[in-house]
C-alpha atoms as a PDB file:
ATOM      1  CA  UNK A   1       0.000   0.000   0.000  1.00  0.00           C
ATOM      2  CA  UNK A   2       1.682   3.281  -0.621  1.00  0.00           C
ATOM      3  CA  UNK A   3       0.297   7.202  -0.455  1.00  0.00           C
ATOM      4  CA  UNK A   4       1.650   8.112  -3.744  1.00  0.00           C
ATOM      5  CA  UNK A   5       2.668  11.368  -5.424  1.00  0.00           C
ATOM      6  CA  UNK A   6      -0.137  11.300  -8.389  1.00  0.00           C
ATOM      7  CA  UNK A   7      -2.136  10.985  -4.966  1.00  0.00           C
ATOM      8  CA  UNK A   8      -3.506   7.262  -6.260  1.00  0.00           C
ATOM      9  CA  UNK A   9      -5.382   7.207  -3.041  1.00  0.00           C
ATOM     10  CA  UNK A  10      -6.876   4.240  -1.480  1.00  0.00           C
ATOM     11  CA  UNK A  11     -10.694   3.193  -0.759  1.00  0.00           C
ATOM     12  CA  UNK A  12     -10.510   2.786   2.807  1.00  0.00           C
ATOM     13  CA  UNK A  13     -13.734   0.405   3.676  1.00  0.00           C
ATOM     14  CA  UNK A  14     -14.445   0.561   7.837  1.00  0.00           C
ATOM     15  CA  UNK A  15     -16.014  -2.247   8.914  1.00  0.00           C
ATOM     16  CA  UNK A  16     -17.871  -3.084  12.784  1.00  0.00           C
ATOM     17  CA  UNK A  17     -13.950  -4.490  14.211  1.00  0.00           C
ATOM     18  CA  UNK A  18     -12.821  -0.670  13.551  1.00  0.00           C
ATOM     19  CA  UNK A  19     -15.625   0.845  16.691  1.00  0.00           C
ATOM     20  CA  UNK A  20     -14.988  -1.909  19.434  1.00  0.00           C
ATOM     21  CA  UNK A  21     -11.615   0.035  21.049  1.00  0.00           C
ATOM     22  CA  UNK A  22     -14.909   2.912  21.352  1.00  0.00           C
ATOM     23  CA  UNK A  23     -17.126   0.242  23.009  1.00  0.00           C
ATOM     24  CA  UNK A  24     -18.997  -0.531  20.205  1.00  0.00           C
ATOM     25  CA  UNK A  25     -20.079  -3.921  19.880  1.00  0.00           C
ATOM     26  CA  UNK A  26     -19.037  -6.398  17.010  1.00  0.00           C
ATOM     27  CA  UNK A  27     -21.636  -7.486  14.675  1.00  0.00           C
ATOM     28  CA  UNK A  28     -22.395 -10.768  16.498  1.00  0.00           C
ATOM     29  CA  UNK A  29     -22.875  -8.502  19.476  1.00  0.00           C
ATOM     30  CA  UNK A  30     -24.871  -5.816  17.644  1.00  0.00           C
ATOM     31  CA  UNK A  31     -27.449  -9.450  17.615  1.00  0.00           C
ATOM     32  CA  UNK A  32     -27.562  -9.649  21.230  1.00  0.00           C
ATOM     33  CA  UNK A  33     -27.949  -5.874  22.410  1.00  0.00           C
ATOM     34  CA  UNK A  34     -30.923  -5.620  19.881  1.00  0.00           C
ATOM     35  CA  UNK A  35     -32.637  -8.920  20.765  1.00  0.00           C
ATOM     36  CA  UNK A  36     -32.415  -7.990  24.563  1.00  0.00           C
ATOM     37  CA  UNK A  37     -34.511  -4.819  23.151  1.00  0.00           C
ATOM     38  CA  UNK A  38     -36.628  -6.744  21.137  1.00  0.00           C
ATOM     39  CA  UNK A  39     -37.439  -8.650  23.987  1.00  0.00           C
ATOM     40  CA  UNK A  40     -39.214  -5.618  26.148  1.00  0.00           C
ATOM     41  CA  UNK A  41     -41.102  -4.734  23.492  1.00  0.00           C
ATOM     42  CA  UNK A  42     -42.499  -1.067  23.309  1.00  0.00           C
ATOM     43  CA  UNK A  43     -40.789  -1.003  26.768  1.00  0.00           C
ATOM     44  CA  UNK A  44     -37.592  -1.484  25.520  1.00  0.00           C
ATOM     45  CA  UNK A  45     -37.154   1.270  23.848  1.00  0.00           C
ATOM     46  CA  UNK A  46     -38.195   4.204  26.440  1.00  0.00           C
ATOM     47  CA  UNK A  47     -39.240   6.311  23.819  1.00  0.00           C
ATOM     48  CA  UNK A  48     -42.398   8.682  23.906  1.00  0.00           C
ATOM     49  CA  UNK A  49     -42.328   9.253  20.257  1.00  0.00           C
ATOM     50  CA  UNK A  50     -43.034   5.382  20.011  1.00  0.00           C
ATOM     51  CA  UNK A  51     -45.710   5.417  23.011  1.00  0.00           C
ATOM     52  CA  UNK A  52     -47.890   7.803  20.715  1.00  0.00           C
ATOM     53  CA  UNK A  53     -47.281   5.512  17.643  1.00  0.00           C
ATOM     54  CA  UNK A  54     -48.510   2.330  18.855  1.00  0.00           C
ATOM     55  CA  UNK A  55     -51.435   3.233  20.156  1.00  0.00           C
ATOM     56  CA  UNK A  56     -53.421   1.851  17.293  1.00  0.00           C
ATOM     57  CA  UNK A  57     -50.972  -0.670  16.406  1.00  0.00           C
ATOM     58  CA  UNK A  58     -49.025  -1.945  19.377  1.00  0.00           C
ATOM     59  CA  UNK A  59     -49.724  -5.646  18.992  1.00  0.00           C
ATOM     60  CA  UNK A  60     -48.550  -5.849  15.502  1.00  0.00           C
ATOM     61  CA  UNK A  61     -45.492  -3.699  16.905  1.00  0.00           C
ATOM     62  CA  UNK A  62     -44.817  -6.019  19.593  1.00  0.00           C
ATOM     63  CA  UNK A  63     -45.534  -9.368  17.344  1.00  0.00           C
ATOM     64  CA  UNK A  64     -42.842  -8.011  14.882  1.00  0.00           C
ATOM     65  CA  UNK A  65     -40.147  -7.723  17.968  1.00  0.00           C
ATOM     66  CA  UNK A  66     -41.464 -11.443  18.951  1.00  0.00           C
ATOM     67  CA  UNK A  67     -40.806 -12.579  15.154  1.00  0.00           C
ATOM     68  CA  UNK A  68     -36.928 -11.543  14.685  1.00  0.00           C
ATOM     69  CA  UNK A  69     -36.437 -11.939  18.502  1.00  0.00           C
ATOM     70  CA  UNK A  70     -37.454 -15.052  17.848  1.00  0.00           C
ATOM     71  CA  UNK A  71     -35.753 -15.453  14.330  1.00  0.00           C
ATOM     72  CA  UNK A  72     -32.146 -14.083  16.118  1.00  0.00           C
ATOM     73  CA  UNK A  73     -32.420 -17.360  18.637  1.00  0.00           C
ATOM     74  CA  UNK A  74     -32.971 -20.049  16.259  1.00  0.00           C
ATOM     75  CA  UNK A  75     -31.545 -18.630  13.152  1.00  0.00           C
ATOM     76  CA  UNK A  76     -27.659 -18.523  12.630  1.00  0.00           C
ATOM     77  CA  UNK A  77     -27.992 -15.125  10.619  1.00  0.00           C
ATOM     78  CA  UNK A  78     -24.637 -13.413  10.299  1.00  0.00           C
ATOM     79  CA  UNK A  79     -26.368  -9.897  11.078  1.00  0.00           C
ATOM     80  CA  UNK A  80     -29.092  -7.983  12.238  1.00  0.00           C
ATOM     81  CA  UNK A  81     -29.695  -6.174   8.898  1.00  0.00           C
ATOM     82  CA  UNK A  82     -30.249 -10.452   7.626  1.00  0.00           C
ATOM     83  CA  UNK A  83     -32.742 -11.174   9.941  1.00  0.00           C
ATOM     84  CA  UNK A  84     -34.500  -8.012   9.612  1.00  0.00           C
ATOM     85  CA  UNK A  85     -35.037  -8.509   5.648  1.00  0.00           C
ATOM     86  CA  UNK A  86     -35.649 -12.249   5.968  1.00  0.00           C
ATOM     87  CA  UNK A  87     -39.205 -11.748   8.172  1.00  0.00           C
ATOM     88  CA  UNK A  88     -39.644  -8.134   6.363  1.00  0.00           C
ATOM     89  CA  UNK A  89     -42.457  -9.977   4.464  1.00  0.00           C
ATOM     90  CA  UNK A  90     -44.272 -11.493   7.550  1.00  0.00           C
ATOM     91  CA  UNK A  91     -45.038  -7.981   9.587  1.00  0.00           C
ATOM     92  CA  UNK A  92     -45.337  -4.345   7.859  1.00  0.00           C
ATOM     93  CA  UNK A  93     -43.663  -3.979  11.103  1.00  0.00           C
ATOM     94  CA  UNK A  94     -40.558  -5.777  11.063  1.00  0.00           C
ATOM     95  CA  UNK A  95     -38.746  -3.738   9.216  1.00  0.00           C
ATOM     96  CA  UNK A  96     -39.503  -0.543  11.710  1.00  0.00           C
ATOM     97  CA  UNK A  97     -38.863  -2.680  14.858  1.00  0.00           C
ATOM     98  CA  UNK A  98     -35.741  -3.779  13.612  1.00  0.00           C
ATOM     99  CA  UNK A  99     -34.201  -0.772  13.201  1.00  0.00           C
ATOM    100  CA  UNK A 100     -35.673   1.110  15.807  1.00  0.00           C
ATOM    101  CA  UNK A 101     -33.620  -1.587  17.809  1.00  0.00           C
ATOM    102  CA  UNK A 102     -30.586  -1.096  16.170  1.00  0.00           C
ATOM    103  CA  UNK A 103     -30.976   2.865  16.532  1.00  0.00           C
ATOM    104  CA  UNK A 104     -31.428   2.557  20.307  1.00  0.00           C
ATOM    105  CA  UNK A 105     -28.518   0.769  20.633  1.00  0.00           C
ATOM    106  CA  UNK A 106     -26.214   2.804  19.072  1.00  0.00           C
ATOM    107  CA  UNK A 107     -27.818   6.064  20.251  1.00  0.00           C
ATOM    108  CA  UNK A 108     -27.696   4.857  23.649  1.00  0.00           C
ATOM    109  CA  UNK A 109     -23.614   4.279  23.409  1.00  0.00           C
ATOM    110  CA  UNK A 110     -22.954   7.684  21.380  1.00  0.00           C
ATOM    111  CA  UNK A 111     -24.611   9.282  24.705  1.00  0.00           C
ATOM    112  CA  UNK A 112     -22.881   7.164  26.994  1.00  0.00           C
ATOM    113  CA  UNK A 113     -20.268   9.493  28.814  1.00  0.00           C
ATOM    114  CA  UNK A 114     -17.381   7.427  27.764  1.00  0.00           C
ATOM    115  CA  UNK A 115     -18.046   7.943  24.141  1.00  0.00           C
ATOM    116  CA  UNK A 116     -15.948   9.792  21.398  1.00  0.00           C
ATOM    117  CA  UNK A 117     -19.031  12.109  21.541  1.00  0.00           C
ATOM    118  CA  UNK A 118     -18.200  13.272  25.670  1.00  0.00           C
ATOM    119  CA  UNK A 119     -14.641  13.048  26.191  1.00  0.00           C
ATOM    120  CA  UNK A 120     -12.194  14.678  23.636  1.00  0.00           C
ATOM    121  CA  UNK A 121      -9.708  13.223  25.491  1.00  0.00           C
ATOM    122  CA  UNK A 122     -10.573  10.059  23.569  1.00  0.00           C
ATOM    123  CA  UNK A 123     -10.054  11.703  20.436  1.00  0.00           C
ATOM    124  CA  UNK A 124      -7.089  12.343  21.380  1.00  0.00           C
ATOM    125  CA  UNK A 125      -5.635   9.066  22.467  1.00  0.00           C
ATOM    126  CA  UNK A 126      -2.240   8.108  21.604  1.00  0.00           C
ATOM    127  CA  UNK A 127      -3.300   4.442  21.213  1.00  0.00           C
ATOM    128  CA  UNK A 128      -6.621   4.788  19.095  1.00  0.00           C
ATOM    129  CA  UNK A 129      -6.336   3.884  15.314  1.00  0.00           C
ATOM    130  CA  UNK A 130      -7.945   7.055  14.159  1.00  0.00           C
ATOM    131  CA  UNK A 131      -4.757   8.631  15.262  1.00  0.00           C
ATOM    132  CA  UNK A 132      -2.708   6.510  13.706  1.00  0.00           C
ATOM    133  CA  UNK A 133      -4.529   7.116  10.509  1.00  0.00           C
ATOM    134  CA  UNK A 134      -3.792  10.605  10.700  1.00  0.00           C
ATOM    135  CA  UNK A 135      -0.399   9.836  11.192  1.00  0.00           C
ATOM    136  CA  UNK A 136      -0.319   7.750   7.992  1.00  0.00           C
ATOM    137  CA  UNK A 137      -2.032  10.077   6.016  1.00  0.00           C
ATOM    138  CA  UNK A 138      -0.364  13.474   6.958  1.00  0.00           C
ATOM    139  CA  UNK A 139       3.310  12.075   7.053  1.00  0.00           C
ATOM    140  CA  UNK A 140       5.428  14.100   5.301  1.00  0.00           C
ATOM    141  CA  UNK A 141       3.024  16.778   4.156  1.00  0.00           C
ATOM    142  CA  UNK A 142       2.472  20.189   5.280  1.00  0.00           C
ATOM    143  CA  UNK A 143      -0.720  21.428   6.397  1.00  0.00           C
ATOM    144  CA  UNK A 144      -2.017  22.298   2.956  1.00  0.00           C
ATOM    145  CA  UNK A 145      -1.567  19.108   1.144  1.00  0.00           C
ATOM    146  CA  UNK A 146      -2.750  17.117   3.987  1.00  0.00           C
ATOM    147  CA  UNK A 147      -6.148  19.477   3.781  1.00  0.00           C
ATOM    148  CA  UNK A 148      -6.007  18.264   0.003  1.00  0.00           C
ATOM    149  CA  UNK A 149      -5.701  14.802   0.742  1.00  0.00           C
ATOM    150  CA  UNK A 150      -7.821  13.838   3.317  1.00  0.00           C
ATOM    151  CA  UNK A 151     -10.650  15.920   1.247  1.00  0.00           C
ATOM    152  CA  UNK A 152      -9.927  12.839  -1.488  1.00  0.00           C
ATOM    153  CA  UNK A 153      -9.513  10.091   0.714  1.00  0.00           C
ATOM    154  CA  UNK A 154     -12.930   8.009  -0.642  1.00  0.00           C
ATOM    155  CA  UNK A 155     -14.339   6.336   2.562  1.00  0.00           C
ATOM    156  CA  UNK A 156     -17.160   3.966   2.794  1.00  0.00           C
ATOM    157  CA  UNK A 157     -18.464   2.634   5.944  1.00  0.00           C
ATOM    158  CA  UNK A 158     -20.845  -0.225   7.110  1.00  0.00           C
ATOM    159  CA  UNK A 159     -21.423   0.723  10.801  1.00  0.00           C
ATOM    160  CA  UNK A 160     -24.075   2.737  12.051  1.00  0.00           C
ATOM    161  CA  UNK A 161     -22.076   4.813  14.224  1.00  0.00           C
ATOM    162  CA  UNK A 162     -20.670   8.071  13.386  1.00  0.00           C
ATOM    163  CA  UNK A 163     -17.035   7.938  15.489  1.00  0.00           C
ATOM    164  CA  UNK A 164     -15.373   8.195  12.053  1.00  0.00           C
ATOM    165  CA  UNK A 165     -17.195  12.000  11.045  1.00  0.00           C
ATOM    166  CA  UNK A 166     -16.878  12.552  15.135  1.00  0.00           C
ATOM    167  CA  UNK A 167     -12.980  12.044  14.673  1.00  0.00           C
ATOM    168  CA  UNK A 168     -12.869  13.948  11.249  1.00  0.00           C
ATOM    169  CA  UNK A 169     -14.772  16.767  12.264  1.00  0.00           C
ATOM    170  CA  UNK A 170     -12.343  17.154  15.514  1.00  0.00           C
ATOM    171  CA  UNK A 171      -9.868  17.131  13.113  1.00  0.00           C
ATOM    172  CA  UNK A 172     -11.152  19.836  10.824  1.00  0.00           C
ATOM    173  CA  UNK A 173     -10.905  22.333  13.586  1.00  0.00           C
ATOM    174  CA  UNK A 174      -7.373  22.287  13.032  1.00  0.00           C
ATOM    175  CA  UNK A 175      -7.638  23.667   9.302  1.00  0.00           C
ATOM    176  CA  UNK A 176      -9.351  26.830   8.356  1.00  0.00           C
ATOM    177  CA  UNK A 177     -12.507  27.543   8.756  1.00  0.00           C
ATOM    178  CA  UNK A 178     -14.975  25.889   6.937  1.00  0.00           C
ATOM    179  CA  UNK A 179     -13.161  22.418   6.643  1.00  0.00           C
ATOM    180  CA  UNK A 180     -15.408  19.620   7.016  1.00  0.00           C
ATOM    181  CA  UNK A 181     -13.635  16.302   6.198  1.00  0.00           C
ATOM    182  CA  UNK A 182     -16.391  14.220   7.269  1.00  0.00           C
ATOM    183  CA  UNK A 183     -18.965  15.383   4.184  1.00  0.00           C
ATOM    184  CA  UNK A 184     -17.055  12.693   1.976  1.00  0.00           C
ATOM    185  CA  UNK A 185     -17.948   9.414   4.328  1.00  0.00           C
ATOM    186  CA  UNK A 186     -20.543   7.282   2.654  1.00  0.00           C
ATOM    187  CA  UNK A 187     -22.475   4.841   5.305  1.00  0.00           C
ATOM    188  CA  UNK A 188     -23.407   1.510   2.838  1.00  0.00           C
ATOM    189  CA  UNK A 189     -26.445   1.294   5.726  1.00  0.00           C
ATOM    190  CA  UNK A 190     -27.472   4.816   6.620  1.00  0.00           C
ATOM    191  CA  UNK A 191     -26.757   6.090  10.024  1.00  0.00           C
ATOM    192  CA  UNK A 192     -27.897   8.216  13.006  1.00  0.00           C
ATOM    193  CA  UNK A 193     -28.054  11.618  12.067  1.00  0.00           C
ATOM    194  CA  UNK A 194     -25.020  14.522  12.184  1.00  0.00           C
ATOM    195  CA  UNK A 195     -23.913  15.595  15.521  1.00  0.00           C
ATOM    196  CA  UNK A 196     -25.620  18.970  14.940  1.00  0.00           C
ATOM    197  CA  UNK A 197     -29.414  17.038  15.121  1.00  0.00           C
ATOM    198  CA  UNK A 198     -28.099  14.546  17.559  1.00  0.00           C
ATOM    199  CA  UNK A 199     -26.948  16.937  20.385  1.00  0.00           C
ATOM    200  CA  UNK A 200     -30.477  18.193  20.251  1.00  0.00           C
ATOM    201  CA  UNK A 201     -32.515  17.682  23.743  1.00  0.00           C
ATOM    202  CA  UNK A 202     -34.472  14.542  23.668  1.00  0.00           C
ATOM    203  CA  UNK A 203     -33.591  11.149  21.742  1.00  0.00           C
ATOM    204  CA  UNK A 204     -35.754  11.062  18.556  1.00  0.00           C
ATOM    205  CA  UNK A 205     -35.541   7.564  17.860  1.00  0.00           C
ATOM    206  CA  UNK A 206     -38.525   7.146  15.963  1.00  0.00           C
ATOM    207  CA  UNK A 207     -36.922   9.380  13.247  1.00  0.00           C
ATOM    208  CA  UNK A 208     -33.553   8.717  13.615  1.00  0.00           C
ATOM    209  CA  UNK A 209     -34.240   5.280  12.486  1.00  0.00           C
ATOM    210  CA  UNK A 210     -35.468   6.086   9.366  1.00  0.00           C
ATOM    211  CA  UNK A 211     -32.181   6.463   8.408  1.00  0.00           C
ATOM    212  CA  UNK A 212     -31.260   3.264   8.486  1.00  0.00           C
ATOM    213  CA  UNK A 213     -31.142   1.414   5.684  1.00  0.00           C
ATOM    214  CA  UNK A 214     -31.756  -2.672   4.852  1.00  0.00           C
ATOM    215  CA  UNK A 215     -29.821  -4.617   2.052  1.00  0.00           C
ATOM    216  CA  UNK A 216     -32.172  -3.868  -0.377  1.00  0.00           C
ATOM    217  CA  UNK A 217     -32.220  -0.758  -0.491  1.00  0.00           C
ATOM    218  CA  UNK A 218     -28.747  -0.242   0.241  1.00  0.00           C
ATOM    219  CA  UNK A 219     -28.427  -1.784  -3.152  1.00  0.00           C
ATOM    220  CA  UNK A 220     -30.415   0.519  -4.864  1.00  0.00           C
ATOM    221  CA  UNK A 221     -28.970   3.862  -3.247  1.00  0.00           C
ATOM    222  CA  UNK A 222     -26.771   6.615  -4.865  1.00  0.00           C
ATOM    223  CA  UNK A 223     -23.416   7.811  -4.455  1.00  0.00           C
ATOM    224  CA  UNK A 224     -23.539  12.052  -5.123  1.00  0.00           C
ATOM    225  CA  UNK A 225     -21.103  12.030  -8.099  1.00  0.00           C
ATOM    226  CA  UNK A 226     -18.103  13.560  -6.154  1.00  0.00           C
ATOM    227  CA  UNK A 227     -17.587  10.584  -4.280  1.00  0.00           C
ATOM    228  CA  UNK A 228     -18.448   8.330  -6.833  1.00  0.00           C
ATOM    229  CA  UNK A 229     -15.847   9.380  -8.885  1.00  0.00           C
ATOM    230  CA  UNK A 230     -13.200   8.406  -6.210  1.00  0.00           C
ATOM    231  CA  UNK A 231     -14.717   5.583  -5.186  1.00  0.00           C
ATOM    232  CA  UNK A 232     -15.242   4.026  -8.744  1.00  0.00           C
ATOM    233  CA  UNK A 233     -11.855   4.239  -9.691  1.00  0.00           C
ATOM    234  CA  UNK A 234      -9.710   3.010  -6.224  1.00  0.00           C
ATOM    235  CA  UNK A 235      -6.898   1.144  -7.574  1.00  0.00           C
ATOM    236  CA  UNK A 236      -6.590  -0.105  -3.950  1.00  0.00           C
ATOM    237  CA  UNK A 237      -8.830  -1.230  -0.902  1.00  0.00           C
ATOM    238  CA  UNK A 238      -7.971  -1.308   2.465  1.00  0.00           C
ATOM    239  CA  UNK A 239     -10.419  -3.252   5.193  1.00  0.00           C
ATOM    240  CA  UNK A 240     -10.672  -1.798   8.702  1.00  0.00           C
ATOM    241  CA  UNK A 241     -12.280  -4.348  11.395  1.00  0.00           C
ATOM    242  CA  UNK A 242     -13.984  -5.670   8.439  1.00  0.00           C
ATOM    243  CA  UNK A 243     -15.782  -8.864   8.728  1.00  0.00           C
ATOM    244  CA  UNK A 244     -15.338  -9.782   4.532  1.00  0.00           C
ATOM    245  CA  UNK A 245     -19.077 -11.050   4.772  1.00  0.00           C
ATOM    246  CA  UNK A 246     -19.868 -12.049   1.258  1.00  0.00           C
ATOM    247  CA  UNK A 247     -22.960 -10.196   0.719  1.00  0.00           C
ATOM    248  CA  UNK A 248     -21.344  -6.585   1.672  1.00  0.00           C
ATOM    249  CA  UNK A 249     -18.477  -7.670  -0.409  1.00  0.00           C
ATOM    250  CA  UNK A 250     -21.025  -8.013  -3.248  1.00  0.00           C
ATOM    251  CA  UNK A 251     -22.723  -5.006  -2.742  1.00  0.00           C
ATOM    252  CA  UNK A 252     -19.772  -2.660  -2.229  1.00  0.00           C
ATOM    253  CA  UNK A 253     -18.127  -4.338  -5.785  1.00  0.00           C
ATOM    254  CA  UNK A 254     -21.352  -2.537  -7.459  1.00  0.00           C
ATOM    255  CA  UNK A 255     -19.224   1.037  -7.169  1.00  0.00           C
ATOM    256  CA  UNK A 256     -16.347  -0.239  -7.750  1.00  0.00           C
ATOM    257  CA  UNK A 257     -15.179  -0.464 -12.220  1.00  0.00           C
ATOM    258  CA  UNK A 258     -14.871  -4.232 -12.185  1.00  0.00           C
ATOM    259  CA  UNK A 259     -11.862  -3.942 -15.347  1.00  0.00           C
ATOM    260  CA  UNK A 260      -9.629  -2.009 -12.822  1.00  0.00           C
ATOM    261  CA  UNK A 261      -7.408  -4.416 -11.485  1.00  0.00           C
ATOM    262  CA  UNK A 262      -6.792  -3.574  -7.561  1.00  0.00           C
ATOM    263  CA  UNK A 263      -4.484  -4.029  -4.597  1.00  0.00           C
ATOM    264  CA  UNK A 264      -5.835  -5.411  -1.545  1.00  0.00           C
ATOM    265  CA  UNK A 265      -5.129  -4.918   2.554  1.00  0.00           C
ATOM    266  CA  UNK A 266      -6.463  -5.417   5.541  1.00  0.00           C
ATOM    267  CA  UNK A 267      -6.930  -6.383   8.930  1.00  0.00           C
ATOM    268  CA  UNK A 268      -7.710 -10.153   9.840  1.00  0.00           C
ATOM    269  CA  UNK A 269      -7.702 -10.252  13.881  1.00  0.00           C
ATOM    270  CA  UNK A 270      -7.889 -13.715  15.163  1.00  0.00           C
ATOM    271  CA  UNK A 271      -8.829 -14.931  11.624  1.00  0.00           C
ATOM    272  CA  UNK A 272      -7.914 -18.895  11.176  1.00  0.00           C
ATOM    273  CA  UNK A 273      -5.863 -19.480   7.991  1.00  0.00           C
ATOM    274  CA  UNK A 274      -8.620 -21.791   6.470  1.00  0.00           C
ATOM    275  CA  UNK A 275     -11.070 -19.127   6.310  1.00  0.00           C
ATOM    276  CA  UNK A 276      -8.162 -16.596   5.722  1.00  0.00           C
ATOM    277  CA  UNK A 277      -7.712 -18.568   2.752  1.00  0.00           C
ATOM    278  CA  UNK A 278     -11.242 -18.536   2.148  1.00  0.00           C
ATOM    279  CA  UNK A 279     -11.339 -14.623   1.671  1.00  0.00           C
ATOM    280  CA  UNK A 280      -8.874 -14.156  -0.102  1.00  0.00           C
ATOM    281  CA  UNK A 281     -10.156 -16.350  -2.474  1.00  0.00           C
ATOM    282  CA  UNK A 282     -13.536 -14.331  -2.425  1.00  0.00           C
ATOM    283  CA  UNK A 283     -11.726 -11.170  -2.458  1.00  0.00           C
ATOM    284  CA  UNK A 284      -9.547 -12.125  -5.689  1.00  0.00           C
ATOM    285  CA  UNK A 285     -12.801 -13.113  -7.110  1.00  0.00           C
ATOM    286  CA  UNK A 286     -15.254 -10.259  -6.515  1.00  0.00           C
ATOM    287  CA  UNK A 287     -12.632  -7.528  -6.838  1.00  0.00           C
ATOM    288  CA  UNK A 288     -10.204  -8.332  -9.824  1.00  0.00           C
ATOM    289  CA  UNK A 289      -7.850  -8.839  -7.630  1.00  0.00           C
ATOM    290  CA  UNK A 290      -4.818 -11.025  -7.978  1.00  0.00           C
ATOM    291  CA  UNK A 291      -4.116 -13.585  -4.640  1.00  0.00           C
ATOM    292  CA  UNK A 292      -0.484 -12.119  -4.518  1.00  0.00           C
ATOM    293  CA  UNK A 293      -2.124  -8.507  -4.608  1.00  0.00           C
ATOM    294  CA  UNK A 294      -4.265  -9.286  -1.343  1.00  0.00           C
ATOM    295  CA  UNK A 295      -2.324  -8.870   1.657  1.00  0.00           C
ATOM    296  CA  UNK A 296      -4.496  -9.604   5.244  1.00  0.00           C
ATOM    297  CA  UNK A 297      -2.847  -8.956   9.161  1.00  0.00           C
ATOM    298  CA  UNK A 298      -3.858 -10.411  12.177  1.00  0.00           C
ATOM    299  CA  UNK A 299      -3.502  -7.059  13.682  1.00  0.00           C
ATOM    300  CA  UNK A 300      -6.128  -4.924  15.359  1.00  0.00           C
ATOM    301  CA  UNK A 301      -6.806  -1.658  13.124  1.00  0.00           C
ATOM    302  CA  UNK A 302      -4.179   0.265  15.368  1.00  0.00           C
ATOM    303  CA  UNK A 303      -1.508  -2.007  14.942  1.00  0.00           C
ATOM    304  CA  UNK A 304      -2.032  -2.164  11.658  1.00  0.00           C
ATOM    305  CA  UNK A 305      -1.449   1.620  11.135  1.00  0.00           C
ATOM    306  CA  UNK A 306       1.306   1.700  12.893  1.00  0.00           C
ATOM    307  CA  UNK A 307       3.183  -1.475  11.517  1.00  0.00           C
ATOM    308  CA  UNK A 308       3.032   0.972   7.817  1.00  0.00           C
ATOM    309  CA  UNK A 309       3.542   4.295   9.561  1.00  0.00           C
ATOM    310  CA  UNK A 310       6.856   2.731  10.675  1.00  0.00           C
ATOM    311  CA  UNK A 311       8.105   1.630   7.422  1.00  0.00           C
ATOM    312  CA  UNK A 312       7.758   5.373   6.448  1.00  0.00           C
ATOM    313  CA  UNK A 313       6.619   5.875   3.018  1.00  0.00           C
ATOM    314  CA  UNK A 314       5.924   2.017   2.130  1.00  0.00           C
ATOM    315  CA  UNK A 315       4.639  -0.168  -0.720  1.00  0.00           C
END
């Protein structure tokens, strides 16, 4: 992987692995927080907003948290966002349930007071990987071409969570005014909304989730053309905490020009070598990538920064 001079920058995909050092959970844990919601029903989610909604229709509400409850236990799906558009078809509600869960969860750590989003002496931790990405990135430039570059870097995430735009925004303070690296992160699966709604008094779950997207219509969302652009035409990927699940492999080769043939890196913490092996094979296969090309560390994201930042300007 190298930060070139024709500024052949690389797709940088963030995956669930990237927000546990924040005390975010892992996919497989994302499944339990929600199904303990799920569980409560309408009392799970200690929202007014919700109260007033299901006055009419709070059986149908609480049979659709019953359903993927239910479907989480004796299912083996890989995520939330699976089990949510497998029973879409049984309740209008399932679909509105499920990521009404999945909103409460996450909102619920963003306002925790150990969050990226209380304590800016977490953003500015020696030890998180965010820093080390800045440290990667900026090496070697001066303040004016690192504004350049980190206004190209093409970023696509498939978390929820916002600690990547709550990182880039801290850092945009630093540049003049008007700097706002964050504008150029694309979330595959929607998200809660910007810090400027969130702060707002009172939780508005109810509309917050609506945000959120499912597979499906991930799949059929836009890219505004700036982004696509950069995105499109990455000549290199790198995978943060990702969990190569073949489905968001799939749907993130849609932006990506299949004839361009690519470089691939990436973390692969505690990752056996046969389903190493496994990936790479996928990988090679979905993004025209040659097995010698694809390089994968069993590193956390951190140490994976820092292993390159160390080698200086590296390839």
């Amino acid at each position: 992987m190298r930060f070139n001079y024709n500024e052949d920058l690389p797709l940088f995909v963030i995956g669930a692995g990237a927000s546990v050092e924040f005390g975010y959970p892992t996919g497989k844990d994302l499944k339990k927080q929600v199904k303990e919601i799920l569980d409560l029903g309408v009392a799970g989610f200690d929202c007014e907003a919700l109260n007033t909604l299901c006055n009419e229709s709070e059986a149908n509400f609480i049979n659709a948290c019953n359903i993927l409850s239910k479907g989480l236990e004796n299912l083996p799906f890989s995520t939330i966002d699976n089990c949510i558009r497998f029973y879409s078809s049984d309740n209008e509600y399932v679909k509105f349930a499920g990521n009404l869960a999945i909103t409460k969860v996450i909102s619920d750590l963003e306002f925790n007071e150990k969050s990226l989003f209380k304590s800016k002496n977490k953003l500015r931790q020696e030890d998180s990987w965010l820093n080390s990405f800045f440290e990667l990135v900026t090496r070697h430039l001066s303040k004016d071409e690192a504004r350049a570059r980190f206004s190209r870097i093409p970023i696509i995430t498939f978390n929820y969570d916002r600690n990547l735009e709550k990182y880039m925004d801290y850092i945009s303070q630093s540049f003049e005014r008007g700097t706002n690296f964050s504008k150029s992160i694309v979330h595959m699966y929607g998200s809660l909304p910007r810090e400027s709604d969130f702060a707002k008094e009172g939780r508005d779950l109810v509309n917050w989730s609506r945000d959120i997207k499912t597979y499906t219509e991930a799949m059929n969302q836009r890219i505004d053309q700036r982004n696509y652009g950069r995105i499109s035409e990455s000549k290199s990927i790198v995978f943060l905490g990702f969990g190569y699940d073949e489905v968001n492999m799939n749907l993130l080769s849609k932006f990506l020009y299949p004839s361009i043939e690519k470089k691939i890196y990436g973390t692969a913490y505690n990752m056996n070598e046969d389903f190493k092996e496994n990936v790479i094979n996928k990988l090679s296969s979905i993004f025209n990538a040659e097995e010698d090309n694809i390089k994968l560390y069993d590193t956390t994201c951190k140490d994976f920064f820092s292993k390159f930042t160390a080698m200086g300007n590296f390839s």
